[in-house]
PDB file of N, CA and C in Angstrom:
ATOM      1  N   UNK A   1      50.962 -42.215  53.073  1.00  0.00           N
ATOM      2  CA  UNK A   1      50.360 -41.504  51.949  1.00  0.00           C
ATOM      3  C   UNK A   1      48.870 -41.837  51.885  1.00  0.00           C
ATOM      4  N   UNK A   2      48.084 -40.854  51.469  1.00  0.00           N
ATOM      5  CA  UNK A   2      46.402 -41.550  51.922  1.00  0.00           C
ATOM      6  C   UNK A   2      46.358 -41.362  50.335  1.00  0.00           C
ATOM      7  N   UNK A   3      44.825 -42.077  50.339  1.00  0.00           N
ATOM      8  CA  UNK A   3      44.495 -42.178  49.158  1.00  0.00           C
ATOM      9  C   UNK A   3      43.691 -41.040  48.083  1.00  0.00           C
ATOM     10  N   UNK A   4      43.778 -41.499  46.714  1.00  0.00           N
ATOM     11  CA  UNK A   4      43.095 -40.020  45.989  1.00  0.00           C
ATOM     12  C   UNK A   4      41.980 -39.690  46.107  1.00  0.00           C
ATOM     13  N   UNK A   5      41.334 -40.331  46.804  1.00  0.00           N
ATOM     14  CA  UNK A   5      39.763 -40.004  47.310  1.00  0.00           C
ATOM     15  C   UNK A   5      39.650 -39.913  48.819  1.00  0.00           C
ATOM     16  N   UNK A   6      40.326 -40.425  49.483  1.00  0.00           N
ATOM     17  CA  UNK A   6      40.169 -40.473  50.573  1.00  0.00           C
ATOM     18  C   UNK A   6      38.903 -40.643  51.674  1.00  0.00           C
ATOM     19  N   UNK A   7      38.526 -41.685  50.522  1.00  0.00           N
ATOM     20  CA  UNK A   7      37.162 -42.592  51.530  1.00  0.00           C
ATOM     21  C   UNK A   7      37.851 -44.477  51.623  1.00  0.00           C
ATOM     22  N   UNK A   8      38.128 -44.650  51.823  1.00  0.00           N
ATOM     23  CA  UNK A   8      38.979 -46.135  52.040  1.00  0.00           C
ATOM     24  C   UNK A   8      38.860 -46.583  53.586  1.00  0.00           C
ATOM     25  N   UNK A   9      37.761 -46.282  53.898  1.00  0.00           N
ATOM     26  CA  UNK A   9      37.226 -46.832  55.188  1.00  0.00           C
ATOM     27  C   UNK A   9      36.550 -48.303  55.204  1.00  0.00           C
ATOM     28  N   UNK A  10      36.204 -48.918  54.637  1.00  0.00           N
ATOM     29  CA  UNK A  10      35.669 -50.199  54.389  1.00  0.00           C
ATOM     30  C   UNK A  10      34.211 -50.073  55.015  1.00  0.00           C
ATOM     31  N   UNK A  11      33.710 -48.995  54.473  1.00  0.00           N
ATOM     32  CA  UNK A  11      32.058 -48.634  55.176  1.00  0.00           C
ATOM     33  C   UNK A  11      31.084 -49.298  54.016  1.00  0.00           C
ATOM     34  N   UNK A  12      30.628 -49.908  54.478  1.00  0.00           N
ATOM     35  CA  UNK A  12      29.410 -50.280  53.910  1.00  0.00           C
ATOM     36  C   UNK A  12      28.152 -49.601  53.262  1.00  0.00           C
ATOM     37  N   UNK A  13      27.952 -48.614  52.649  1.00  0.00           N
ATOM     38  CA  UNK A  13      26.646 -47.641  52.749  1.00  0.00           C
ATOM     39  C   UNK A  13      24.979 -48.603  52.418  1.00  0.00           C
ATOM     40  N   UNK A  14      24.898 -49.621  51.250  1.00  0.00           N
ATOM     41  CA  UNK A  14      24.258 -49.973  51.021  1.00  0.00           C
ATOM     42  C   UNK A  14      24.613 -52.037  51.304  1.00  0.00           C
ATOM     43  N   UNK A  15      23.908 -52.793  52.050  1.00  0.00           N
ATOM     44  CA  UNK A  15      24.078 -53.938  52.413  1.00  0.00           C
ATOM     45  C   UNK A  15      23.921 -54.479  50.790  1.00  0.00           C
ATOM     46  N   UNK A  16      24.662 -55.703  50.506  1.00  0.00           N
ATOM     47  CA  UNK A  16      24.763 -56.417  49.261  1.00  0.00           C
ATOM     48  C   UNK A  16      22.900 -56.884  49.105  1.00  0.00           C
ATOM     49  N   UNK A  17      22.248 -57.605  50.145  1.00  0.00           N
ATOM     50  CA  UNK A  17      20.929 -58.290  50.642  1.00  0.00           C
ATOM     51  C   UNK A  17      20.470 -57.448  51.204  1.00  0.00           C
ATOM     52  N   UNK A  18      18.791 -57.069  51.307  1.00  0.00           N
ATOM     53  CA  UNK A  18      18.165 -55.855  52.142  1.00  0.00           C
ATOM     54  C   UNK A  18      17.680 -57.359  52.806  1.00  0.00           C
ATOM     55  N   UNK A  19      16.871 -56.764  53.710  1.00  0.00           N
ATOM     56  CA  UNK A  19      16.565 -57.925  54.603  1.00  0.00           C
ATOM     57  C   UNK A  19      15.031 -58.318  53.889  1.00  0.00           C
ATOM     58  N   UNK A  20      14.579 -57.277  53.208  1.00  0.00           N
ATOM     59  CA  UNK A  20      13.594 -58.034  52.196  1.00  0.00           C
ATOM     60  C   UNK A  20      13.279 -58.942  51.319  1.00  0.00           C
ATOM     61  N   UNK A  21      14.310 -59.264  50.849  1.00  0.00           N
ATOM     62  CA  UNK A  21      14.884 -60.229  49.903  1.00  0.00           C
ATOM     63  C   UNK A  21      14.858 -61.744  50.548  1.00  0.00           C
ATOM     64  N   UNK A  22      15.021 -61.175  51.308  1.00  0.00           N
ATOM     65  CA  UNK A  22      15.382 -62.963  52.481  1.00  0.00           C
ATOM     66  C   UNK A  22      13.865 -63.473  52.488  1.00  0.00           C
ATOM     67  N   UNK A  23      13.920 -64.270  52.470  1.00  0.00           N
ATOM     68  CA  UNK A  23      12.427 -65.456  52.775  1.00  0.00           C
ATOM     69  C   UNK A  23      11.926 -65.064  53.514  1.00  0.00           C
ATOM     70  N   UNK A  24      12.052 -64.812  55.178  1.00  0.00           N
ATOM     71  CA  UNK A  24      12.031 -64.221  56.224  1.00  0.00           C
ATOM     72  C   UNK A  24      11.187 -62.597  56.095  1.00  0.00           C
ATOM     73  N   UNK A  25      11.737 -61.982  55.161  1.00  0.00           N
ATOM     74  CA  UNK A  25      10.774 -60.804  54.516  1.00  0.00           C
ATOM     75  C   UNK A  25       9.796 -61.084  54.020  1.00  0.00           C
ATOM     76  N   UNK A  26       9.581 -61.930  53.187  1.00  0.00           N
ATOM     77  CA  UNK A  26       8.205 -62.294  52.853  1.00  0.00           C
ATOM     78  C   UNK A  26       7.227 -63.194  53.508  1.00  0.00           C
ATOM     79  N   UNK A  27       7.699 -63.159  54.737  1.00  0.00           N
ATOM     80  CA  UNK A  27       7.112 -64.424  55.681  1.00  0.00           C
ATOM     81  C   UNK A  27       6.881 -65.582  55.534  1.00  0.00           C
ATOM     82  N   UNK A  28       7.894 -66.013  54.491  1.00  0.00           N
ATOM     83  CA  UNK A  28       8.179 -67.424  54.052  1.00  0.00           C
ATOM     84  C   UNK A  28       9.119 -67.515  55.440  1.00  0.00           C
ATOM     85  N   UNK A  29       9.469 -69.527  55.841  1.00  0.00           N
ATOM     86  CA  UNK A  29      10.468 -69.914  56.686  1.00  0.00           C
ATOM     87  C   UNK A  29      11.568 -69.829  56.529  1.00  0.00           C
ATOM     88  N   UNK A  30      12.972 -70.270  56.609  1.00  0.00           N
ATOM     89  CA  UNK A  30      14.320 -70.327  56.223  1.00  0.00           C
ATOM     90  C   UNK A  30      14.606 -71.480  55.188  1.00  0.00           C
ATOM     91  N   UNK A  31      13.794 -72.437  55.575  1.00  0.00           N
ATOM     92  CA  UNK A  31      14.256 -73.809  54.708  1.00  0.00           C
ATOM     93  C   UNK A  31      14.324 -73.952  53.017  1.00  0.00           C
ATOM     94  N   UNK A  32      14.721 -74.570  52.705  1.00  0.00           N
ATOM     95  CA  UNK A  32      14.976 -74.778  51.098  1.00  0.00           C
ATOM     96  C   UNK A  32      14.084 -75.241  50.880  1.00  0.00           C
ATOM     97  N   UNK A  33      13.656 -75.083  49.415  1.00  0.00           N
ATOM     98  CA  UNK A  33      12.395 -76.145  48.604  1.00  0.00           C
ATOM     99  C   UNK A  33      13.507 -77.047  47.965  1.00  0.00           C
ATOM    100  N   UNK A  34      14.706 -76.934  47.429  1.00  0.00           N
ATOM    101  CA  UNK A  34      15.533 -77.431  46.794  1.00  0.00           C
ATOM    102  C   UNK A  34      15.652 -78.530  46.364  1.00  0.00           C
ATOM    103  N   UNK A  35      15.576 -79.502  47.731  1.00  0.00           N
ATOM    104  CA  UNK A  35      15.453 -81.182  47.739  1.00  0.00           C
ATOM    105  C   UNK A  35      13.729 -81.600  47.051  1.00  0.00           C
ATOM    106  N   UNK A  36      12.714 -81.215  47.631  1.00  0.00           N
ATOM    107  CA  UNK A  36      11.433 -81.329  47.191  1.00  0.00           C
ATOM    108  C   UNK A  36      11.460 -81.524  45.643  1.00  0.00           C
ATOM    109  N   UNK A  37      11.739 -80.098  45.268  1.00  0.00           N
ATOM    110  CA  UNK A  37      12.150 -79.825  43.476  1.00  0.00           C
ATOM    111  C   UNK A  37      12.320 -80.804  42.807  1.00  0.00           C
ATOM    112  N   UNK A  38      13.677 -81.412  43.313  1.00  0.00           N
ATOM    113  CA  UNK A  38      14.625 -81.989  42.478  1.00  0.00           C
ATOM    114  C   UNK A  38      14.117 -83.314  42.499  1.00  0.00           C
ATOM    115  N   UNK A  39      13.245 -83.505  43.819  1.00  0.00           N
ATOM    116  CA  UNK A  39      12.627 -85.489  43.583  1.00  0.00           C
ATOM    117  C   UNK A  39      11.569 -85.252  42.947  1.00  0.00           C
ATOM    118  N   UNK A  40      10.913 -84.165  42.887  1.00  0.00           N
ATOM    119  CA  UNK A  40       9.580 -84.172  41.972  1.00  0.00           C
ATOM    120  C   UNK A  40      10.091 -84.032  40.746  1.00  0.00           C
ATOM    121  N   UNK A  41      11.179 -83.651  40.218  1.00  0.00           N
ATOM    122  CA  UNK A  41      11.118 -83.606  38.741  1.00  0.00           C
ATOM    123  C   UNK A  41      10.518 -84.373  37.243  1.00  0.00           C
ATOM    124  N   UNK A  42      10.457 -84.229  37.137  1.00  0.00           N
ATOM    125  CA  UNK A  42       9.779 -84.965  35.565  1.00  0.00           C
ATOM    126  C   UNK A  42      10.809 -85.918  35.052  1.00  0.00           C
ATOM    127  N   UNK A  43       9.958 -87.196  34.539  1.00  0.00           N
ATOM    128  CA  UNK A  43      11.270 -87.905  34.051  1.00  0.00           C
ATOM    129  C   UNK A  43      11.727 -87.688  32.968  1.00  0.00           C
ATOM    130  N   UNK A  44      11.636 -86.582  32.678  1.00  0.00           N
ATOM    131  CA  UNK A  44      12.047 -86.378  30.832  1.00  0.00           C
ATOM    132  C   UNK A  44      12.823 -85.170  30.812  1.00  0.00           C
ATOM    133  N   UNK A  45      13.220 -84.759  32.182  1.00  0.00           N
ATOM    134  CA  UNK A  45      14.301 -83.614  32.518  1.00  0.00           C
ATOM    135  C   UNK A  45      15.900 -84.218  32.129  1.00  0.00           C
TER     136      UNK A  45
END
């Protein structure tokens, strides 16, 4: 039995991430600032 729309292909039209979004788009590197952040924090955080 197919379905009531009958698009149930598992197609992708629009990617969740454009590749702009990525660091890499903005000609930033891959790496995290994450660790940096978190030792610089303020001591009153």
């Amino acid at each position: 039995m197919s379905t009531p729309s009958g698009w149930e292909d598992d197609f992708d039209v629009l990617p969740d991430v454009t590749e702009d979004e990525s660091p890499g788009g903005w000609g930033d590197d891959d790496t995290s600032n994450d660790q940096r952040l978190l030792d610089e924090r303020p001591p009153h955080w």
